[in-house]
C-alpha atoms as a PDB file:
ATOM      1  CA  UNK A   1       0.000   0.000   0.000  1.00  0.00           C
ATOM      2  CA  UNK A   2       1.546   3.463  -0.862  1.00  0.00           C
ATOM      3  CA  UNK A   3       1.327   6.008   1.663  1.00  0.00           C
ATOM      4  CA  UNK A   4       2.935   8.818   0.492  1.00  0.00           C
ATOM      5  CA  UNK A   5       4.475  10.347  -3.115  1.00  0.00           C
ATOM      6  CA  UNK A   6       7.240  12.572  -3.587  1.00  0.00           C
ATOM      7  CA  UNK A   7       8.290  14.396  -6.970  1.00  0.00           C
ATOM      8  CA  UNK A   8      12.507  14.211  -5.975  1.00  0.00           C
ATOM      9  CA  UNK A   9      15.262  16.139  -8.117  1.00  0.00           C
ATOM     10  CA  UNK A  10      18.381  14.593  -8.175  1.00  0.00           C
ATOM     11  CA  UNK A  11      21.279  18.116  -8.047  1.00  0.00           C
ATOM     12  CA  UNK A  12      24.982  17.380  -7.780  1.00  0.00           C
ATOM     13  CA  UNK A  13      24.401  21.277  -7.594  1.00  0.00           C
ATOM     14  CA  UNK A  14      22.614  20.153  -4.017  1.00  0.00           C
ATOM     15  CA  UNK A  15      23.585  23.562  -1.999  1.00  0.00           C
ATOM     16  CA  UNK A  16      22.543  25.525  -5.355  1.00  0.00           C
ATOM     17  CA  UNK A  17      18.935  24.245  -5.918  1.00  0.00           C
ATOM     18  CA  UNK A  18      17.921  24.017  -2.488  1.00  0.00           C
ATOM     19  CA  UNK A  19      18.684  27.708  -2.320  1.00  0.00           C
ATOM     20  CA  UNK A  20      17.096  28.553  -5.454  1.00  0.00           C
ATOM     21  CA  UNK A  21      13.933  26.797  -3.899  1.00  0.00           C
ATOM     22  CA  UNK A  22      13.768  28.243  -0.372  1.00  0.00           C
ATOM     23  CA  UNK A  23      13.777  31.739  -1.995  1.00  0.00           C
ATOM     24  CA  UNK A  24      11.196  30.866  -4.727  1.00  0.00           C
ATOM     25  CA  UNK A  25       9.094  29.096  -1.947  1.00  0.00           C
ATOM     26  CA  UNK A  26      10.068  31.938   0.640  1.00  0.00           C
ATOM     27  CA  UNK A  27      10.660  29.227   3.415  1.00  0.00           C
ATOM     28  CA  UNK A  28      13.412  26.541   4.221  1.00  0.00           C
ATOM     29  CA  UNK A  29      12.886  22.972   4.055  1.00  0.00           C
ATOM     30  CA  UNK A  30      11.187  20.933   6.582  1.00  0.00           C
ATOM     31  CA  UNK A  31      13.879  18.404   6.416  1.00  0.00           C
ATOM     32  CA  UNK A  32      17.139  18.789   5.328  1.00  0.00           C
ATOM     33  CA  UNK A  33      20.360  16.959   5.957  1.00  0.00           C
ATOM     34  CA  UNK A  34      23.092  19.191   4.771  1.00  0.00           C
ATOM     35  CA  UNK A  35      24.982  18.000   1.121  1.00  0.00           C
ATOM     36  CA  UNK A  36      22.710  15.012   1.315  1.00  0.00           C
ATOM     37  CA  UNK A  37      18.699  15.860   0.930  1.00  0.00           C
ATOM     38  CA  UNK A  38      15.944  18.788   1.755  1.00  0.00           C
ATOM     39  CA  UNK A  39      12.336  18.577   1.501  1.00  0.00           C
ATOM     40  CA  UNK A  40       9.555  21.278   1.274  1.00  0.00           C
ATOM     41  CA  UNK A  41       5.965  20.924   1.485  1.00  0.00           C
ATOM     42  CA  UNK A  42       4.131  22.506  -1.401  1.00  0.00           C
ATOM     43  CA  UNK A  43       0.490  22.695  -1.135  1.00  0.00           C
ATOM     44  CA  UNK A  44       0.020  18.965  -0.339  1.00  0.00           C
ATOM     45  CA  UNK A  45       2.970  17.833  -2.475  1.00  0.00           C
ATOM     46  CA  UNK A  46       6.417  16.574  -1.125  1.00  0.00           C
ATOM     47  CA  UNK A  47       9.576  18.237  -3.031  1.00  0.00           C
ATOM     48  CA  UNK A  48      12.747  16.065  -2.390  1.00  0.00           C
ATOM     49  CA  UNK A  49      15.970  17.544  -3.361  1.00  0.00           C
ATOM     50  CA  UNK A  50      19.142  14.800  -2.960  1.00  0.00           C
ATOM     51  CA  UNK A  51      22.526  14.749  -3.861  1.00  0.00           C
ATOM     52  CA  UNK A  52      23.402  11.232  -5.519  1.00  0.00           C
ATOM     53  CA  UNK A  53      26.252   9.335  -4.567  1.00  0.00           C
ATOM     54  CA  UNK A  54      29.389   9.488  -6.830  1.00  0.00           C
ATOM     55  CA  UNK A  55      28.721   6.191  -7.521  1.00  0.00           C
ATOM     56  CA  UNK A  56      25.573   6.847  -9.085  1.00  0.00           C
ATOM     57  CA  UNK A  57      25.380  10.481 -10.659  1.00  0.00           C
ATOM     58  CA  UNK A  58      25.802   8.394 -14.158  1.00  0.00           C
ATOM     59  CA  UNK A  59      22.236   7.777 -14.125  1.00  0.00           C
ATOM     60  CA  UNK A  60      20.725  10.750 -13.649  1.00  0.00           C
ATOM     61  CA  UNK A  61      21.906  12.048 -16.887  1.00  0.00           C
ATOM     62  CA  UNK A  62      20.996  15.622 -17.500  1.00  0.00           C
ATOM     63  CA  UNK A  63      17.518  17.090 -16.441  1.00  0.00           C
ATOM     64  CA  UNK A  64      17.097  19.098 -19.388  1.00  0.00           C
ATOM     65  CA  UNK A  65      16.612  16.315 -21.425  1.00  0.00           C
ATOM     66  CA  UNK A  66      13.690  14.841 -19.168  1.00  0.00           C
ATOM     67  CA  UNK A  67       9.659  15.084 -20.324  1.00  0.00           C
ATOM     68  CA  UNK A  68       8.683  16.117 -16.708  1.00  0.00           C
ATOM     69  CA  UNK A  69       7.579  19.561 -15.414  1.00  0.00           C
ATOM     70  CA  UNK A  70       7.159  20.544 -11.828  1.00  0.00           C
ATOM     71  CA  UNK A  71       3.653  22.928 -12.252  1.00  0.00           C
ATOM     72  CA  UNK A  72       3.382  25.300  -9.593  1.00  0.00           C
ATOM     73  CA  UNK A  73      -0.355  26.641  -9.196  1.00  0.00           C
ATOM     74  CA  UNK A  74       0.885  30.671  -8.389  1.00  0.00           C
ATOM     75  CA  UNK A  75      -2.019  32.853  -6.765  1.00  0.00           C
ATOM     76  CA  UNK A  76      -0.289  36.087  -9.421  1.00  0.00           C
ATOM     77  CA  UNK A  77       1.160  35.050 -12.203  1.00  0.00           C
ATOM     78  CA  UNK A  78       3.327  38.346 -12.338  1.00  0.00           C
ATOM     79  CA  UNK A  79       4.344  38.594  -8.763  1.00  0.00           C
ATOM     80  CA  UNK A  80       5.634  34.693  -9.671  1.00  0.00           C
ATOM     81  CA  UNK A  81       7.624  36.091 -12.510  1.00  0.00           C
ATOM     82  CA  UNK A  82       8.993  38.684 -10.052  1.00  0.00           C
ATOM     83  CA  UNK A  83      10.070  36.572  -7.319  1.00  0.00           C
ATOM     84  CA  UNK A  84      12.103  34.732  -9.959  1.00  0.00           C
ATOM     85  CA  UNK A  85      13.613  37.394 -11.969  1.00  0.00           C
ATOM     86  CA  UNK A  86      14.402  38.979  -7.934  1.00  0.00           C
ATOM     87  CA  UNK A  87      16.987  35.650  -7.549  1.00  0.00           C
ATOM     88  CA  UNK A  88      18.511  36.283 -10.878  1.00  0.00           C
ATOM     89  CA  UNK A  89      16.191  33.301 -13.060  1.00  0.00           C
ATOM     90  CA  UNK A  90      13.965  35.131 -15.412  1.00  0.00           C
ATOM     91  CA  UNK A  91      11.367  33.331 -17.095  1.00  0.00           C
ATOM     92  CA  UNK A  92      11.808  32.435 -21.059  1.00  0.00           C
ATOM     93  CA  UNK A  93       9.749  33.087 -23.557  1.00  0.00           C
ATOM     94  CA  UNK A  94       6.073  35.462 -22.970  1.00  0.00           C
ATOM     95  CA  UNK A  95       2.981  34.331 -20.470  1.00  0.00           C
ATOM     96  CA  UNK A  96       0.998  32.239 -23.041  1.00  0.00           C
ATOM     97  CA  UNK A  97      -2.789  31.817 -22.493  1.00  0.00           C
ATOM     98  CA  UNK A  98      -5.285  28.865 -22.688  1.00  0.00           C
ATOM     99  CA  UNK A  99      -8.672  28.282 -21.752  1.00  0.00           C
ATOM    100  CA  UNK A 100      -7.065  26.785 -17.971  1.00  0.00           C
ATOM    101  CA  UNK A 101      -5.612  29.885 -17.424  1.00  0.00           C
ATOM    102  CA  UNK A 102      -2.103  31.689 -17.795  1.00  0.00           C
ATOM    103  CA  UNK A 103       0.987  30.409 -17.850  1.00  0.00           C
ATOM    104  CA  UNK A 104       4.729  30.786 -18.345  1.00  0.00           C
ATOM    105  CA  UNK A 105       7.912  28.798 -18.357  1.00  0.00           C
ATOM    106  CA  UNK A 106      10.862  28.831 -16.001  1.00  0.00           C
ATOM    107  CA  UNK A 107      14.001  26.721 -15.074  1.00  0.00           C
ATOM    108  CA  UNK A 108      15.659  25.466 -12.047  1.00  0.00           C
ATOM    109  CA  UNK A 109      19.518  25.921 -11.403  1.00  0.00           C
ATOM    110  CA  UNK A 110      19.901  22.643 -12.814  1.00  0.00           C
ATOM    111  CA  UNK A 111      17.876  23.104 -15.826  1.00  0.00           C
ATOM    112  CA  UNK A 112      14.043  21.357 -14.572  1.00  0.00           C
ATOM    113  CA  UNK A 113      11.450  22.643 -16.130  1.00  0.00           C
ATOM    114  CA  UNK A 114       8.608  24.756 -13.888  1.00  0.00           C
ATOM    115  CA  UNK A 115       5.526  25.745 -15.184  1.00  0.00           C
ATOM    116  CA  UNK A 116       4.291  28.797 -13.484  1.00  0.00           C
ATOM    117  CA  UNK A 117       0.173  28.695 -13.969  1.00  0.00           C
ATOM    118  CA  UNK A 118      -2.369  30.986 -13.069  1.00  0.00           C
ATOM    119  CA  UNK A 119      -5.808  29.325 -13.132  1.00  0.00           C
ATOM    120  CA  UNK A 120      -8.724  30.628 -15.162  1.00  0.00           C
ATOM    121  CA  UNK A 121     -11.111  32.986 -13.148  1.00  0.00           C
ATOM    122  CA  UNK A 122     -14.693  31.153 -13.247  1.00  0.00           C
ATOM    123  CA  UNK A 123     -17.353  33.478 -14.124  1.00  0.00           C
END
């Protein structure tokens, strides 16, 4: 029986990423073991950060060649865009719309890709 799920980023850049995500998320993991993992609680979901061993950093290959997306549901789109352009990683590209809402995308130290989203107002 599961009991839990975790999205986890593997960073040789450890120290880097975890920074880069405690000033995004404005707060510091819950756990954290220093060089070795951090965790943050996002809105229900569980964020693992970890450092591989030497031994195994082969297979991790490089993130920017991964189909997955962290999408982070942002209350303001722009103040989003803000925060990250603040700690020096601007979006790319322009806010692109859909009938879900707005959205734009944005990469990690290590080259993940976020999707910042803004949902649709109901009417």
């Amino acid at each position: 029986m599961v009991t839990a799920a975790f999205v986890t980023i593997a960073s040789v850049n450890f120290d880097v990423v975890v920074d880069f995500y405690t000033q995004f998320l404005g707060s510091a993991p819950d756990r954290y073991v220093p060089t070795v993992y951090a965790e943050f609680s996002i809105a229900g979901l569980q964020l693992g950060i970890f450092c591989p061993k030497s031994t195994n950093r082969d297979e991790f290959g490089h993130p920017s060649q991964s189909g997955m997306s962290i999408c982070l549901e942002v209350a303001n789109l722009e103040d989003s865009i803000d925060k990250l352009s603040q700690i020096g990683y601007s979006p790319c590209g322009k806010i692109t719309t859909a009938s879900h809402g707005r959205e734009i995308y944005a990469y990690d130290p290590d080259g993940n890709r976020l999707i910042l989203h803004q949902a649709a107002k109901i009417t």
